[in-house]
Each structure stands twice: as structure tokens, then as C-alpha cells.
N, C-alpha and C. Protein backbone atom coordinates (compact mmCIF):
# COMPACT_ATOMS: atom_id res chain seq x y z
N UNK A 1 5.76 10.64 -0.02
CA UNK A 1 6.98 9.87 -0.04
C UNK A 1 7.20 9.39 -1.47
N UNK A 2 8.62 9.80 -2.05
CA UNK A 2 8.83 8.98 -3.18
C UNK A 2 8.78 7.60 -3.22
N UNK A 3 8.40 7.04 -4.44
CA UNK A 3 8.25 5.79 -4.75
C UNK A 3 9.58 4.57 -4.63
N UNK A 4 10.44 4.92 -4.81
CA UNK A 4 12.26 4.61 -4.39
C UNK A 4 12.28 4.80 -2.85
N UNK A 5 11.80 6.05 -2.06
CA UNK A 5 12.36 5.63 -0.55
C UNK A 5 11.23 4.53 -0.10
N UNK A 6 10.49 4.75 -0.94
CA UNK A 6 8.81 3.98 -0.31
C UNK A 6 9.34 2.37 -0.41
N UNK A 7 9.86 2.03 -1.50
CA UNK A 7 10.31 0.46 -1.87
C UNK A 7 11.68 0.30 -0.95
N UNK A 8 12.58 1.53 -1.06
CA UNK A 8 13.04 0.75 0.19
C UNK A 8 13.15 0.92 1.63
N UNK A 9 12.17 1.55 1.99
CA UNK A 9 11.83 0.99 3.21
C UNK A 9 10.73 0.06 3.26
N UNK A 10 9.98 -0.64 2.07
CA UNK A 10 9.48 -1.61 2.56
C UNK A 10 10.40 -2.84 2.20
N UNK A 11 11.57 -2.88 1.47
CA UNK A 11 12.48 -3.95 1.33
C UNK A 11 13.12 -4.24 2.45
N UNK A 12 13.35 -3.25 3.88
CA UNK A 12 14.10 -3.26 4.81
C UNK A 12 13.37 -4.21 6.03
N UNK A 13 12.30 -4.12 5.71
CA UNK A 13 10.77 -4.73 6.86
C UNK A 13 11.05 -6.07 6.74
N UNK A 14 10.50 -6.88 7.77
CA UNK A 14 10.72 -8.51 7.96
C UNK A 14 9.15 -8.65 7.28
N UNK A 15 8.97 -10.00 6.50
CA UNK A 15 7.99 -10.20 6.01
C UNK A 15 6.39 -9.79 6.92
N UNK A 16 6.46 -10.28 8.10
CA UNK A 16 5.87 -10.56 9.33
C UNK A 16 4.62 -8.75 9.25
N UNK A 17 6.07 -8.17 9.49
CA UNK A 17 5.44 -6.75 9.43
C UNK A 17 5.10 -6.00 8.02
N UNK A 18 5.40 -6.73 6.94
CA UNK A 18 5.15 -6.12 5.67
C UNK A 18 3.65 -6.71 5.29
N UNK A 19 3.66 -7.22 6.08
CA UNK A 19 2.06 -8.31 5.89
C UNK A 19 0.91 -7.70 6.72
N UNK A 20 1.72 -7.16 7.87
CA UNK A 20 0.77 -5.97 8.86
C UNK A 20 1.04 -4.49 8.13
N UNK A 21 1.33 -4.31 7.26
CA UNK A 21 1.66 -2.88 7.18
C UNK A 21 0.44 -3.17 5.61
N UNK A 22 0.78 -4.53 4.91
CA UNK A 22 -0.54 -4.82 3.74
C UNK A 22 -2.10 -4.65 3.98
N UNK A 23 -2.24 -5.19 4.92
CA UNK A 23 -3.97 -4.89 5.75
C UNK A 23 -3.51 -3.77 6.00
N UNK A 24 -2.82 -2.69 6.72
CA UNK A 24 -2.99 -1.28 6.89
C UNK A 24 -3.60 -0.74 5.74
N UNK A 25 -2.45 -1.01 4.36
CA UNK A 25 -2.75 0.46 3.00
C UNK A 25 -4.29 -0.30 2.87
N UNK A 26 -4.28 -1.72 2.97
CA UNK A 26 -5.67 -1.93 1.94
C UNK A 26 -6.99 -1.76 3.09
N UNK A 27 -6.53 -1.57 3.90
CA UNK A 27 -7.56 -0.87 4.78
C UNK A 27 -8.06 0.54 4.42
N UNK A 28 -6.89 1.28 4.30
CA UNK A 28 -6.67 2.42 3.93
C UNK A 28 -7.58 2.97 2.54
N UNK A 29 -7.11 1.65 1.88
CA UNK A 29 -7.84 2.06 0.64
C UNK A 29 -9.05 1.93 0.61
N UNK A 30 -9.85 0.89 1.04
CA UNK A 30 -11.11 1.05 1.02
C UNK A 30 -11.73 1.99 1.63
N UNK A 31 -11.61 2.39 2.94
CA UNK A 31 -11.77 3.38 2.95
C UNK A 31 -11.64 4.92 2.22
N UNK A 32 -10.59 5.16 1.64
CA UNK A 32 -11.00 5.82 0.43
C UNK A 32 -12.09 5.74 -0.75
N UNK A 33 -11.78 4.45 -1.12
CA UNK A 33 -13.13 4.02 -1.80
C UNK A 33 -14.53 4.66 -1.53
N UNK A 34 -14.43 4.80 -0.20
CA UNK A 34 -16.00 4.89 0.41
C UNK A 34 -16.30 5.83 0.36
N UNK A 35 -15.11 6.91 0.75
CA UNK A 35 -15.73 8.41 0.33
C UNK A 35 -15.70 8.92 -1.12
N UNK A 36 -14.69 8.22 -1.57
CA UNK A 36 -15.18 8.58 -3.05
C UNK A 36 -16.95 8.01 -3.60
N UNK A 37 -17.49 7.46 -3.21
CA UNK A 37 -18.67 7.16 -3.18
C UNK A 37 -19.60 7.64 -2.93
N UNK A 38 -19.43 8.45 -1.68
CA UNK A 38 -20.08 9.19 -0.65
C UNK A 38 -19.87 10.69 -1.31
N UNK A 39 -19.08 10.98 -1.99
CA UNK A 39 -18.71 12.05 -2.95
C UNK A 39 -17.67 13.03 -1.71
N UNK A 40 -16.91 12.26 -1.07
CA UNK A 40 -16.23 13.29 0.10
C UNK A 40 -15.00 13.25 0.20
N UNK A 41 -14.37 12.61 -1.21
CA UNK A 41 -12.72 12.86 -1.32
C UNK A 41 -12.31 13.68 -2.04
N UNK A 42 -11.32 14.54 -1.55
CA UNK A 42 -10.90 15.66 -2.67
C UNK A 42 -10.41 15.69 -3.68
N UNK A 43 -9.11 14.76 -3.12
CA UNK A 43 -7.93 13.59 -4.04
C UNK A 43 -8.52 12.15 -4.40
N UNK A 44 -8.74 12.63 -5.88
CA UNK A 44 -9.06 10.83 -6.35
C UNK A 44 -7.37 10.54 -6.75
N UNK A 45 -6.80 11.13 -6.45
CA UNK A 45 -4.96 10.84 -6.67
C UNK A 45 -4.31 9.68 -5.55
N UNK A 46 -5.00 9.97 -4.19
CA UNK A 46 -4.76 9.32 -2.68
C UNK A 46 -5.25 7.74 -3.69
N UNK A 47 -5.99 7.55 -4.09
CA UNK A 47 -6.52 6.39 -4.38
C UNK A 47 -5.26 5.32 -5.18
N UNK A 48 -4.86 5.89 -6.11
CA UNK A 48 -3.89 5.71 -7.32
C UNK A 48 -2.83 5.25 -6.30
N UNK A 49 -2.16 6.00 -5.52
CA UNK A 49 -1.18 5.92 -4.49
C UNK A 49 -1.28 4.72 -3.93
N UNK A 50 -2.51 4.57 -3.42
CA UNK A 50 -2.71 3.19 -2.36
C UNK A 50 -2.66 2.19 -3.74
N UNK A 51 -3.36 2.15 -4.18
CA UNK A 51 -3.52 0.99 -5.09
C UNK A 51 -1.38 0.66 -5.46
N UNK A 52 -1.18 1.63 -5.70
CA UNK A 52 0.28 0.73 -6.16
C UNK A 52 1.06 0.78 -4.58
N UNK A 53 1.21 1.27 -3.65
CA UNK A 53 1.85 0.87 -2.74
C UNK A 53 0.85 -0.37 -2.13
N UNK A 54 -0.27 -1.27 -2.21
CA UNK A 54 -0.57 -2.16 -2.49
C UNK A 54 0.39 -3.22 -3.16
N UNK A 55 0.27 -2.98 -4.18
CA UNK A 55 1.38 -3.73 -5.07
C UNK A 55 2.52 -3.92 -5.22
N UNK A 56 2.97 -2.95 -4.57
CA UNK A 56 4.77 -2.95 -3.88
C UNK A 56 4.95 -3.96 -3.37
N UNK A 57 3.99 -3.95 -2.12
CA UNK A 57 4.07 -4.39 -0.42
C UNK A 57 3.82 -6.04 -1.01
N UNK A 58 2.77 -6.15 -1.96
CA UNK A 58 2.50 -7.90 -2.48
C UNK A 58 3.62 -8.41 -3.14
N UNK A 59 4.39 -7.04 -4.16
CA UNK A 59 5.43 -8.17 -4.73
C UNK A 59 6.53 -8.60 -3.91
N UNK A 60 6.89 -7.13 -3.01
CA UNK A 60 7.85 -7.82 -1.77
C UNK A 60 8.25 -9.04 -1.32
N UNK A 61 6.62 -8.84 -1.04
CA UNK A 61 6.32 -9.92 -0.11
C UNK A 61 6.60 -11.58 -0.71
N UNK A 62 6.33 -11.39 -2.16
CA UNK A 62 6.18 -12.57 -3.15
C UNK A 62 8.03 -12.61 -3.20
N UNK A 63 8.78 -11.72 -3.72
CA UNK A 63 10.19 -12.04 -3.91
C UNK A 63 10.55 -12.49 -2.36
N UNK A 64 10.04 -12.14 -0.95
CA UNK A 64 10.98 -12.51 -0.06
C UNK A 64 10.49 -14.29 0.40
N UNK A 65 9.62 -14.33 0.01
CA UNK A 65 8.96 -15.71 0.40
C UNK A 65 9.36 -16.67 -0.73
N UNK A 66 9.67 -16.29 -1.94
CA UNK A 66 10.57 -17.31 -2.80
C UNK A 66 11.65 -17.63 -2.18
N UNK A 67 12.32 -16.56 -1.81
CA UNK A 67 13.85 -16.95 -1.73
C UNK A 67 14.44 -17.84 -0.34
């Protein structure tokens, strides 16, 4: 998924679920983590991905809770 449809469909989400969908990626990610450890990921790219749709989903979350 591009990075533009990715932001906005998480701009479209009620905070509630952007907060359940945050424990998803960073679930997600650690688990990646682990096999990169374990030496059993193919894509160290999947990693990069999570880490900033991480950061999407937090600033979202930070602009919708200011306003």
C-alpha cells in the first residue's frame, strides 16, 4: 500500500480504532524483530515499513487528540 492511501485511510479511522490498529503494526513489528534475530526474515524492508506506519498511526493519533 502506498504511503498517501495508507495516511488516508488512517486519517478516516475514529481515534478508538487507530489505537487498536497501533498495538496491531507494533505487534507486528516485533515480531518481525524476532525473526530477524532468529535469522528467518527475508525482507529486512517489512521492518522499515512497520516502523514508519508506526509513526503515522502515533502522529494521527497526536493531531486528532489536540484538536
Amino acid at each position: 500500500m502506498k504511503s498517501v492511501e495508507e495516511t488516508k485511510k488512517y486519517r478516516e479511522m475514529a481515534a478508538d480504532k487507530l489505537v487498536l490498529e497501533l498495538a496491531e503494526v507494533r505487534r507486528n513489528l516485533a515480531h518481525a524483530e524476532l525473526k530477524v534475530q532468529a535469522g528467518k526474515l527475508d525482507k529486512y524492508s517489512d521492518i522499515e515499513k512497520l516502523r514508519k506506519s508506526v509513526a503515522r498511526i502515533s502522529t494521527i493519533i497526536s493531531e486528532k487528540s489536540a484538536e
